[in-house]
N, C-alpha and C. Protein backbone atom coordinates (compact mmCIF):
# COMPACT_ATOMS: atom_id res chain seq x y z
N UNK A 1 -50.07 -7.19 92.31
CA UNK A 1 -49.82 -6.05 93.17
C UNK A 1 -49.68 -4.81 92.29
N UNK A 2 -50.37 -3.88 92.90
CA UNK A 2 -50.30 -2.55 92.25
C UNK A 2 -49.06 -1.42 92.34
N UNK A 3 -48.83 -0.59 91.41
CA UNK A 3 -47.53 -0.13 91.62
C UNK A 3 -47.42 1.37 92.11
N UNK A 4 -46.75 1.50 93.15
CA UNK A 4 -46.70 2.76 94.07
C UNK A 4 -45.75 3.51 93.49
N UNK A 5 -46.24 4.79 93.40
CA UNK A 5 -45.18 6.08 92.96
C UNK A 5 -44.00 6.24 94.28
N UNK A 6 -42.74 5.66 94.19
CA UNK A 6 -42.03 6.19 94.87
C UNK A 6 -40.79 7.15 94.23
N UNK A 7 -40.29 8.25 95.46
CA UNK A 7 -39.29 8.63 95.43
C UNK A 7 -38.20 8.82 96.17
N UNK A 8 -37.46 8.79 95.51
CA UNK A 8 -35.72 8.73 96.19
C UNK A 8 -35.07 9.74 96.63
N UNK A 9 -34.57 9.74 97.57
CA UNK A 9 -33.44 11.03 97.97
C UNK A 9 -32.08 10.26 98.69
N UNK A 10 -31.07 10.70 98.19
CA UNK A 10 -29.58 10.12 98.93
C UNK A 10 -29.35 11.05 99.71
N UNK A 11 -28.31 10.86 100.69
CA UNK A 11 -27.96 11.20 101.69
C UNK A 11 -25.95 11.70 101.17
N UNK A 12 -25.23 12.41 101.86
CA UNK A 12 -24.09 12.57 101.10
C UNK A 12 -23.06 11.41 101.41
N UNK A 13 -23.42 10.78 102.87
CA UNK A 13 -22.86 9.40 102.52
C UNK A 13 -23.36 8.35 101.70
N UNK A 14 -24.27 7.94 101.30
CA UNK A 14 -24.30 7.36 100.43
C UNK A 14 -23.26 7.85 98.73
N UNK A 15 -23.53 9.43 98.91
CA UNK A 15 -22.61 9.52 97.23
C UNK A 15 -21.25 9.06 97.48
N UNK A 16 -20.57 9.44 98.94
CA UNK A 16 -19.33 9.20 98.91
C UNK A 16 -19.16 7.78 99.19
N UNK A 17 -19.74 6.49 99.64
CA UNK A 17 -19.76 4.98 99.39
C UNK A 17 -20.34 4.55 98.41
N UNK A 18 -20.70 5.21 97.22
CA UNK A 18 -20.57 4.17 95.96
C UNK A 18 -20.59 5.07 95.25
N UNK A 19 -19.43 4.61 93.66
CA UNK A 19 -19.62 5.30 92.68
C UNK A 19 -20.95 5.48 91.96
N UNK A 20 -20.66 6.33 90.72
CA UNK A 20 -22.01 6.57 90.67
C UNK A 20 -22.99 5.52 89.86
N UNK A 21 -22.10 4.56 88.65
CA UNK A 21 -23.14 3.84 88.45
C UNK A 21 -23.92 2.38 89.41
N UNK A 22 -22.64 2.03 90.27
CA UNK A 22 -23.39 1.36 91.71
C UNK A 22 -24.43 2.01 92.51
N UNK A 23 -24.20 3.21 92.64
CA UNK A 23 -25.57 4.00 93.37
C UNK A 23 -26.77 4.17 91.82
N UNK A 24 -26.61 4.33 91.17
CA UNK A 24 -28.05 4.03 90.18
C UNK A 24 -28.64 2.57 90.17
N UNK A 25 -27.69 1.39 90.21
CA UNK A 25 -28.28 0.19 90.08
C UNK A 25 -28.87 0.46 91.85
N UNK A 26 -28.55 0.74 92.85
CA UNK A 26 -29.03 0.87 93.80
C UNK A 26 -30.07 1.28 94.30
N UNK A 27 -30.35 2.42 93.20
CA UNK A 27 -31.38 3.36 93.84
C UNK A 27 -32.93 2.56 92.55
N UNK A 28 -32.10 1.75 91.29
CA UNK A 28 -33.32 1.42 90.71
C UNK A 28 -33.65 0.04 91.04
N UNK A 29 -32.97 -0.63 91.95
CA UNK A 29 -33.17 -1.52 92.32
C UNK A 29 -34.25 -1.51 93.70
N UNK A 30 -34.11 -0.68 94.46
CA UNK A 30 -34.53 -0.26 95.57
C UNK A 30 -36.14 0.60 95.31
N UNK A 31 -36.33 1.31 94.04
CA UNK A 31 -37.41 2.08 93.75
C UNK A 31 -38.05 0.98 93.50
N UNK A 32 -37.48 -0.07 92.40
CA UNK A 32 -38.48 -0.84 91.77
C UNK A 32 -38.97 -2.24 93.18
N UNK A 33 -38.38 -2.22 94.32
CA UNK A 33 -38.75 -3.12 95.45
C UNK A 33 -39.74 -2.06 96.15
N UNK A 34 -39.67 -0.86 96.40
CA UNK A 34 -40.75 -0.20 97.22
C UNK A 34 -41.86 -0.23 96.06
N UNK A 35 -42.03 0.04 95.18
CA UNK A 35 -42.88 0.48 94.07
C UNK A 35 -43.46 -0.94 93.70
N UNK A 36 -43.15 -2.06 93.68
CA UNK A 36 -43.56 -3.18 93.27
C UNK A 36 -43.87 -4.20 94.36
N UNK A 37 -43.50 -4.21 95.26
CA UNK A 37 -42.70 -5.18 96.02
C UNK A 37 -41.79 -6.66 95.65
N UNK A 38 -41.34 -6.40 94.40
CA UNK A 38 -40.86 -7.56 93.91
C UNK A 38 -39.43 -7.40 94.32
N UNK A 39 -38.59 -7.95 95.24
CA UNK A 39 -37.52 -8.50 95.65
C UNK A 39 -36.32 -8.80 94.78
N UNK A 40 -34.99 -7.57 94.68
CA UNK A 40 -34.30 -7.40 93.95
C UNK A 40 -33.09 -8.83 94.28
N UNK A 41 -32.19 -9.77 92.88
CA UNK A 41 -31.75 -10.35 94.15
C UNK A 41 -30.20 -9.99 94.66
N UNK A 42 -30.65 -8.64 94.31
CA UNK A 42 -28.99 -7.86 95.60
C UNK A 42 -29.53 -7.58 97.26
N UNK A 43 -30.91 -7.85 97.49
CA UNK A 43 -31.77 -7.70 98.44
C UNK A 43 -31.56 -8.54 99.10
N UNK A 44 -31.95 -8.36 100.71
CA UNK A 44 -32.07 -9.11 101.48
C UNK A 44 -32.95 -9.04 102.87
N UNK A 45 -32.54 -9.32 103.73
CA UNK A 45 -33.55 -9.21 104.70
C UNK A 45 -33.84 -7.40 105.01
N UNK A 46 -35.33 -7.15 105.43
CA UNK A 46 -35.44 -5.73 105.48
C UNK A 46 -36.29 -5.74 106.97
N UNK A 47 -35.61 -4.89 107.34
CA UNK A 47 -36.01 -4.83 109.04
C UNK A 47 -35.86 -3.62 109.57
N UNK A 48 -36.58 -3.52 110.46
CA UNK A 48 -36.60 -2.25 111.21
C UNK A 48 -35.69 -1.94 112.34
N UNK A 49 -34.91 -1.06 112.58
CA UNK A 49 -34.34 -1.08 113.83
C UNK A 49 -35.05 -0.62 114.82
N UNK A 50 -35.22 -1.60 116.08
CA UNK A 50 -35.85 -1.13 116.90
C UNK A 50 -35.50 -1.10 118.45
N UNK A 51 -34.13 -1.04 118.22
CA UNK A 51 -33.60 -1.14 119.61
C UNK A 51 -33.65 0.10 120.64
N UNK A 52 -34.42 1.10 120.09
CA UNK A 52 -34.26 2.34 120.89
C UNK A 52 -36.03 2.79 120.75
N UNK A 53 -36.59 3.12 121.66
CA UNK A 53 -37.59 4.57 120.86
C UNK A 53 -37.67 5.10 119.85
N UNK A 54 -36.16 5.82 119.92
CA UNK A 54 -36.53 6.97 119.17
C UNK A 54 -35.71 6.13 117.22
N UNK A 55 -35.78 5.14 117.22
CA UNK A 55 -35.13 4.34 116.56
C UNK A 55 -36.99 3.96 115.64
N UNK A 56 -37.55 3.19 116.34
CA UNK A 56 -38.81 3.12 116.27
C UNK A 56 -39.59 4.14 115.55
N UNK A 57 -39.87 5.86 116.47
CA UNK A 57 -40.53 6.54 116.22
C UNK A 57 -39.76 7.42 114.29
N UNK A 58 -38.74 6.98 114.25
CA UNK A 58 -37.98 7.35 113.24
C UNK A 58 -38.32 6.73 111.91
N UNK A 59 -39.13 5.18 111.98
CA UNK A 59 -38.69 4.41 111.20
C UNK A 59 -37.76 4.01 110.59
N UNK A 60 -36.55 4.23 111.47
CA UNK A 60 -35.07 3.83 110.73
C UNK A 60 -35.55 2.15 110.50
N UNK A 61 -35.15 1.96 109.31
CA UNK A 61 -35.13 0.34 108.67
C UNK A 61 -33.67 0.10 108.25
N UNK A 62 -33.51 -0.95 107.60
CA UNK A 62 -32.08 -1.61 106.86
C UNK A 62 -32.54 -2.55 106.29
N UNK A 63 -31.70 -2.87 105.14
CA UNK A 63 -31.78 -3.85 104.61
C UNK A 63 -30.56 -4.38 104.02
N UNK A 64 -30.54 -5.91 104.21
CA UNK A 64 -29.15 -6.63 103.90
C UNK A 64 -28.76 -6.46 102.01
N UNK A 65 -27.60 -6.00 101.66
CA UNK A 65 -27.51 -5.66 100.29
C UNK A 65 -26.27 -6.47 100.16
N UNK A 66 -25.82 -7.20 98.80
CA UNK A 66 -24.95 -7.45 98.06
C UNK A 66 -24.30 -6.35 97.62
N UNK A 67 -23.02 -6.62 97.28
CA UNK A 67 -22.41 -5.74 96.60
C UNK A 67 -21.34 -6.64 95.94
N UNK A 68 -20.52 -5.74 94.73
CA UNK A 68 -19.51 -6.12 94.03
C UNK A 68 -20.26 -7.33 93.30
N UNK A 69 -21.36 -7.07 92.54
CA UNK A 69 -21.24 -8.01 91.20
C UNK A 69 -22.27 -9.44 92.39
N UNK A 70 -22.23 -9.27 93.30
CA UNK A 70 -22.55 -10.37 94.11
C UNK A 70 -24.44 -10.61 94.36
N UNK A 71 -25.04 -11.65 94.48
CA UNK A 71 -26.69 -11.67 94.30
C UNK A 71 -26.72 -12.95 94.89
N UNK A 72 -27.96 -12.45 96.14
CA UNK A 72 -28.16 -13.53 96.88
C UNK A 72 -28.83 -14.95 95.54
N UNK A 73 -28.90 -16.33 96.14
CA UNK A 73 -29.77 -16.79 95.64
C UNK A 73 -31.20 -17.10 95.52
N UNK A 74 -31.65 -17.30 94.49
CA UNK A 74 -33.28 -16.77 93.98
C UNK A 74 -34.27 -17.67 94.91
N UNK A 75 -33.49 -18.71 95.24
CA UNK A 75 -34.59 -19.61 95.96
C UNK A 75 -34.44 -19.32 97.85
N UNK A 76 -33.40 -18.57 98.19
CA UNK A 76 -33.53 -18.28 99.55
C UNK A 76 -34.73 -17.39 99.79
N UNK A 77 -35.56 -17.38 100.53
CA UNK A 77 -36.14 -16.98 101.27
C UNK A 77 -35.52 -15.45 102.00
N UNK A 78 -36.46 -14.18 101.81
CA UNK A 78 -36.04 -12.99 102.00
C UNK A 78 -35.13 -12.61 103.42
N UNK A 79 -36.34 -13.51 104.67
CA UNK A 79 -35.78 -13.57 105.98
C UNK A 79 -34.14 -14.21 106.04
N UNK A 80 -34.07 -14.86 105.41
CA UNK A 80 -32.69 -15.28 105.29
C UNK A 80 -31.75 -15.32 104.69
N UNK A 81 -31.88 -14.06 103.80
CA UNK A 81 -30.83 -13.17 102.67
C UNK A 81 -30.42 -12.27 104.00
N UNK A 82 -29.44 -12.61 104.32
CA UNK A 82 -28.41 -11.90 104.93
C UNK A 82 -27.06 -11.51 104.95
N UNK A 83 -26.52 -10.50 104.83
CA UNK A 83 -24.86 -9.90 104.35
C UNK A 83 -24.15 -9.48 105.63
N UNK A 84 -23.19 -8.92 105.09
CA UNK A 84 -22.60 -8.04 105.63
C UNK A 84 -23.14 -6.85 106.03
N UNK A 85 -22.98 -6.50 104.75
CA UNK A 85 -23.24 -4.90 104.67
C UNK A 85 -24.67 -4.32 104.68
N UNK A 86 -25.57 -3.42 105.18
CA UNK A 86 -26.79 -2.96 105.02
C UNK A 86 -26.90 -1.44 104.68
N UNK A 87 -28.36 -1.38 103.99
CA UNK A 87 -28.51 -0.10 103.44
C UNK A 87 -29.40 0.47 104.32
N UNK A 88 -28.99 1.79 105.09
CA UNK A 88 -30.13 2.00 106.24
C UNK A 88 -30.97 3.64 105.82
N UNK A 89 -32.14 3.19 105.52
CA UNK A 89 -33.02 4.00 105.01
C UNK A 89 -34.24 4.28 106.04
N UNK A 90 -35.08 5.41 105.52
CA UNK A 90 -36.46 5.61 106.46
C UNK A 90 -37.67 6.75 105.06
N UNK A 91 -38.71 6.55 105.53
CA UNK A 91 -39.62 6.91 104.50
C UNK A 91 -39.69 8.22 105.62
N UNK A 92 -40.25 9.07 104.38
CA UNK A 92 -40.53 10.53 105.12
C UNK A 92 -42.14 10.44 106.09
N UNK A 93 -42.10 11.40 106.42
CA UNK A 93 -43.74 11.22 107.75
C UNK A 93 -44.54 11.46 106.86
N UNK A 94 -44.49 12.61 106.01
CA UNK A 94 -45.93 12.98 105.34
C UNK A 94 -46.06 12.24 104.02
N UNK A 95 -44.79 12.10 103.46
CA UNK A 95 -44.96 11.05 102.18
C UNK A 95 -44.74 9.67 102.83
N UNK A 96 -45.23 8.79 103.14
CA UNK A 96 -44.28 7.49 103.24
C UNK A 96 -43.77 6.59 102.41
N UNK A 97 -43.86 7.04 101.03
CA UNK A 97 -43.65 6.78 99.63
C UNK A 97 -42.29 7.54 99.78
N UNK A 98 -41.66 8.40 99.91
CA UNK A 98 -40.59 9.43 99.78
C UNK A 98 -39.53 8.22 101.03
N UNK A 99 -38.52 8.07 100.16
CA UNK A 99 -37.36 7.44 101.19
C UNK A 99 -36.10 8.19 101.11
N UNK A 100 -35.34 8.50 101.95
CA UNK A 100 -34.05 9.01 102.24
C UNK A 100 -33.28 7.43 102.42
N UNK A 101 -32.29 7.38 101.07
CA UNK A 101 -30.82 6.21 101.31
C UNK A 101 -30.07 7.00 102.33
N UNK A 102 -29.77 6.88 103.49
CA UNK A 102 -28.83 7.22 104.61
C UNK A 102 -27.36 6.80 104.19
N UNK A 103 -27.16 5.69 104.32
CA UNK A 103 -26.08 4.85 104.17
C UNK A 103 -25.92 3.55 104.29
N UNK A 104 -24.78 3.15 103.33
CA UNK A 104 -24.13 1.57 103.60
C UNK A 104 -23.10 1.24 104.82
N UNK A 105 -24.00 0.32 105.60
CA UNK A 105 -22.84 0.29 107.25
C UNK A 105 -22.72 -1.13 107.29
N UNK A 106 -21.19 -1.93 108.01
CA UNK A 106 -20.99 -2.96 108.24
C UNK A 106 -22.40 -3.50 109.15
N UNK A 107 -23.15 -4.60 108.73
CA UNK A 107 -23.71 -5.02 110.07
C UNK A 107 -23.41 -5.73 111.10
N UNK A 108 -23.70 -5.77 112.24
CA UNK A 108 -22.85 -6.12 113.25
C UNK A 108 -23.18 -7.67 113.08
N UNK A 109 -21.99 -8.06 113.44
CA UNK A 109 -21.74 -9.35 113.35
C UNK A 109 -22.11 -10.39 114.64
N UNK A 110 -22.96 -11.18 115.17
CA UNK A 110 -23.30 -12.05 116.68
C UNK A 110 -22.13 -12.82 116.88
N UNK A 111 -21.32 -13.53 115.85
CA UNK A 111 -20.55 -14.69 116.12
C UNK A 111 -19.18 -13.34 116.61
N UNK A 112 -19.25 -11.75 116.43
CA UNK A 112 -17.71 -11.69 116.73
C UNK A 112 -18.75 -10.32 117.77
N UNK A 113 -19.40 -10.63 119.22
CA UNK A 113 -20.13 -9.38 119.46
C UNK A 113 -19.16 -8.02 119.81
N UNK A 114 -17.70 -8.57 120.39
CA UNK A 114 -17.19 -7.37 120.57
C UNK A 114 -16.64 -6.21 119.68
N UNK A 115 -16.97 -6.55 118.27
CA UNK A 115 -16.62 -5.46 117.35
C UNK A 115 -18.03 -4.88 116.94
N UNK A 116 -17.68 -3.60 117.59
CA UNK A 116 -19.29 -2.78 117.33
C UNK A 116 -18.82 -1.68 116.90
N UNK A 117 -17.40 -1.15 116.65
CA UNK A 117 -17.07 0.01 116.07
C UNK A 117 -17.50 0.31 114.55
N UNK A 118 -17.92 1.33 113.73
CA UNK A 118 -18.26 0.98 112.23
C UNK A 118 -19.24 -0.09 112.04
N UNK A 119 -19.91 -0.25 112.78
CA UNK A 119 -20.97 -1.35 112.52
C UNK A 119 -22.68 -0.54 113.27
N UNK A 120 -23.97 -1.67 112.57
CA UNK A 120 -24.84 -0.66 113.18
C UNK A 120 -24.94 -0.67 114.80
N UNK A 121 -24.24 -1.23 115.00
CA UNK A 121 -24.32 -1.50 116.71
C UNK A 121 -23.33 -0.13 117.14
N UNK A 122 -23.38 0.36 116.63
CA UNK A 122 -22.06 1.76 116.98
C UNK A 122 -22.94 2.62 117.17
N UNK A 123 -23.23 3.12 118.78
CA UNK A 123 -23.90 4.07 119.06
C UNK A 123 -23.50 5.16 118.92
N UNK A 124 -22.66 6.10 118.26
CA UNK A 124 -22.32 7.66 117.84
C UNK A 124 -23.00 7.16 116.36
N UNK A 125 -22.33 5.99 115.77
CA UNK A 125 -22.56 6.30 113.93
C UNK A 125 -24.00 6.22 114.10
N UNK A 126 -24.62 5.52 114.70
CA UNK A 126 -26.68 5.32 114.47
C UNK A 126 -26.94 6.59 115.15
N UNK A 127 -26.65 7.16 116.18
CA UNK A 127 -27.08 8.94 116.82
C UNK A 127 -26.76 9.67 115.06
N UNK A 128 -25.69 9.45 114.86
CA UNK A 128 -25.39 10.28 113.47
C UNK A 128 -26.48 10.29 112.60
N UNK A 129 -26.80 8.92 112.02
CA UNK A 129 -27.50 8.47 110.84
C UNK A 129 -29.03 8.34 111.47
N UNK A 130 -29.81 8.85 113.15
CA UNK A 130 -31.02 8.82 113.43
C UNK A 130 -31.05 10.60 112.86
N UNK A 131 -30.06 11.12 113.24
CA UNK A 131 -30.21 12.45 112.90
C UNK A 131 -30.79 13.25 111.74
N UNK A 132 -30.20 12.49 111.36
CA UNK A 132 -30.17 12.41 109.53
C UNK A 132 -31.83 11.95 108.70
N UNK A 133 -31.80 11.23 109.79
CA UNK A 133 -33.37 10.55 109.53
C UNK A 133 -34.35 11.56 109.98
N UNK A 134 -34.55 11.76 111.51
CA UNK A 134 -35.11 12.77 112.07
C UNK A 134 -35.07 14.47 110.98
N UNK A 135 -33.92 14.82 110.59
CA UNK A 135 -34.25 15.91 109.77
C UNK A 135 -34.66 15.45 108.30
N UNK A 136 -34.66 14.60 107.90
CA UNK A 136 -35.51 14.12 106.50
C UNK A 136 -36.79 13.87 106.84
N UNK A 137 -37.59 13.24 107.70
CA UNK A 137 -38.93 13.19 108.06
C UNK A 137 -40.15 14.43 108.55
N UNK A 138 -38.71 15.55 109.00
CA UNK A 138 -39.38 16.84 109.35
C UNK A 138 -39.80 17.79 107.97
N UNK A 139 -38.86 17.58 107.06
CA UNK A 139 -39.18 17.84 105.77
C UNK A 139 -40.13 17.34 104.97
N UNK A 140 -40.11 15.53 105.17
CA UNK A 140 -41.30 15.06 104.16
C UNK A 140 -42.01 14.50 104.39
């Protein structure tokens, strides 16, 4: 596989949820998976959210991330590297090489459905973080 020029842009939640050398292993972990496609193993499942339209027309994605020193194992299978926590990103319209890191959000949990507060199932925090998306895509 051939290797794609990508670039990065954070979001200001992302600076304020991880210090800064966790957000560099983040962001070179994450360049070198768009740019390669080789599968970091703090990575995990990467999916699109598509529970809305305008969720869709956004390309808001996520992806399941490790944290604290923690790495899925090498022989699981990507679909089934799954966490807690996810990193919810979207590529710009005119670059689709150009990604905006949004933020790290609890993912919602099936076995507990009634906690959707702080999680991506929290419809104010995803209006927040489509926003966020929507004005990064108008830019790139």
């Amino acid at each position: 596989m051939s290797k794609v020029e990508v670039k990065i842009f954070q979001s200001k939640l992302i600076a304020k949820a991880l210090d800064p050398e966790e957000a560099q292993a983040l962001f070179d972990d994450f360049r070198a998976y768009k740019s390669t496609g080789v599968l970091p193993d703090t990575f995990g499942r990467d999916a699109p959210y598509d529970h809305t339209t305008n969720r869709k027309y956004l390309e808001l994605q996520h992806i399941h991330i490790m944290r604290g020193g923690k790495k899925f194992p090498l022989y699981t299978v990507q679909f089934y590297r799954t966490s807690g926590y996810v990193l919810v990103y979207c590529p710009g319209f005119y670059n689709p090489n150009w990604y905006l890191l949004i933020s790290i959000v609890k993912h919602w949990n099936w076995k507990q459905p009634e906690v959707v507060k702080g999680t991506d199932r929290d419809e104010f925090l995803m209006d927040k973080l489509e926003k966020m998306a929507e004005a990064f895509r108008k830019s790139k």
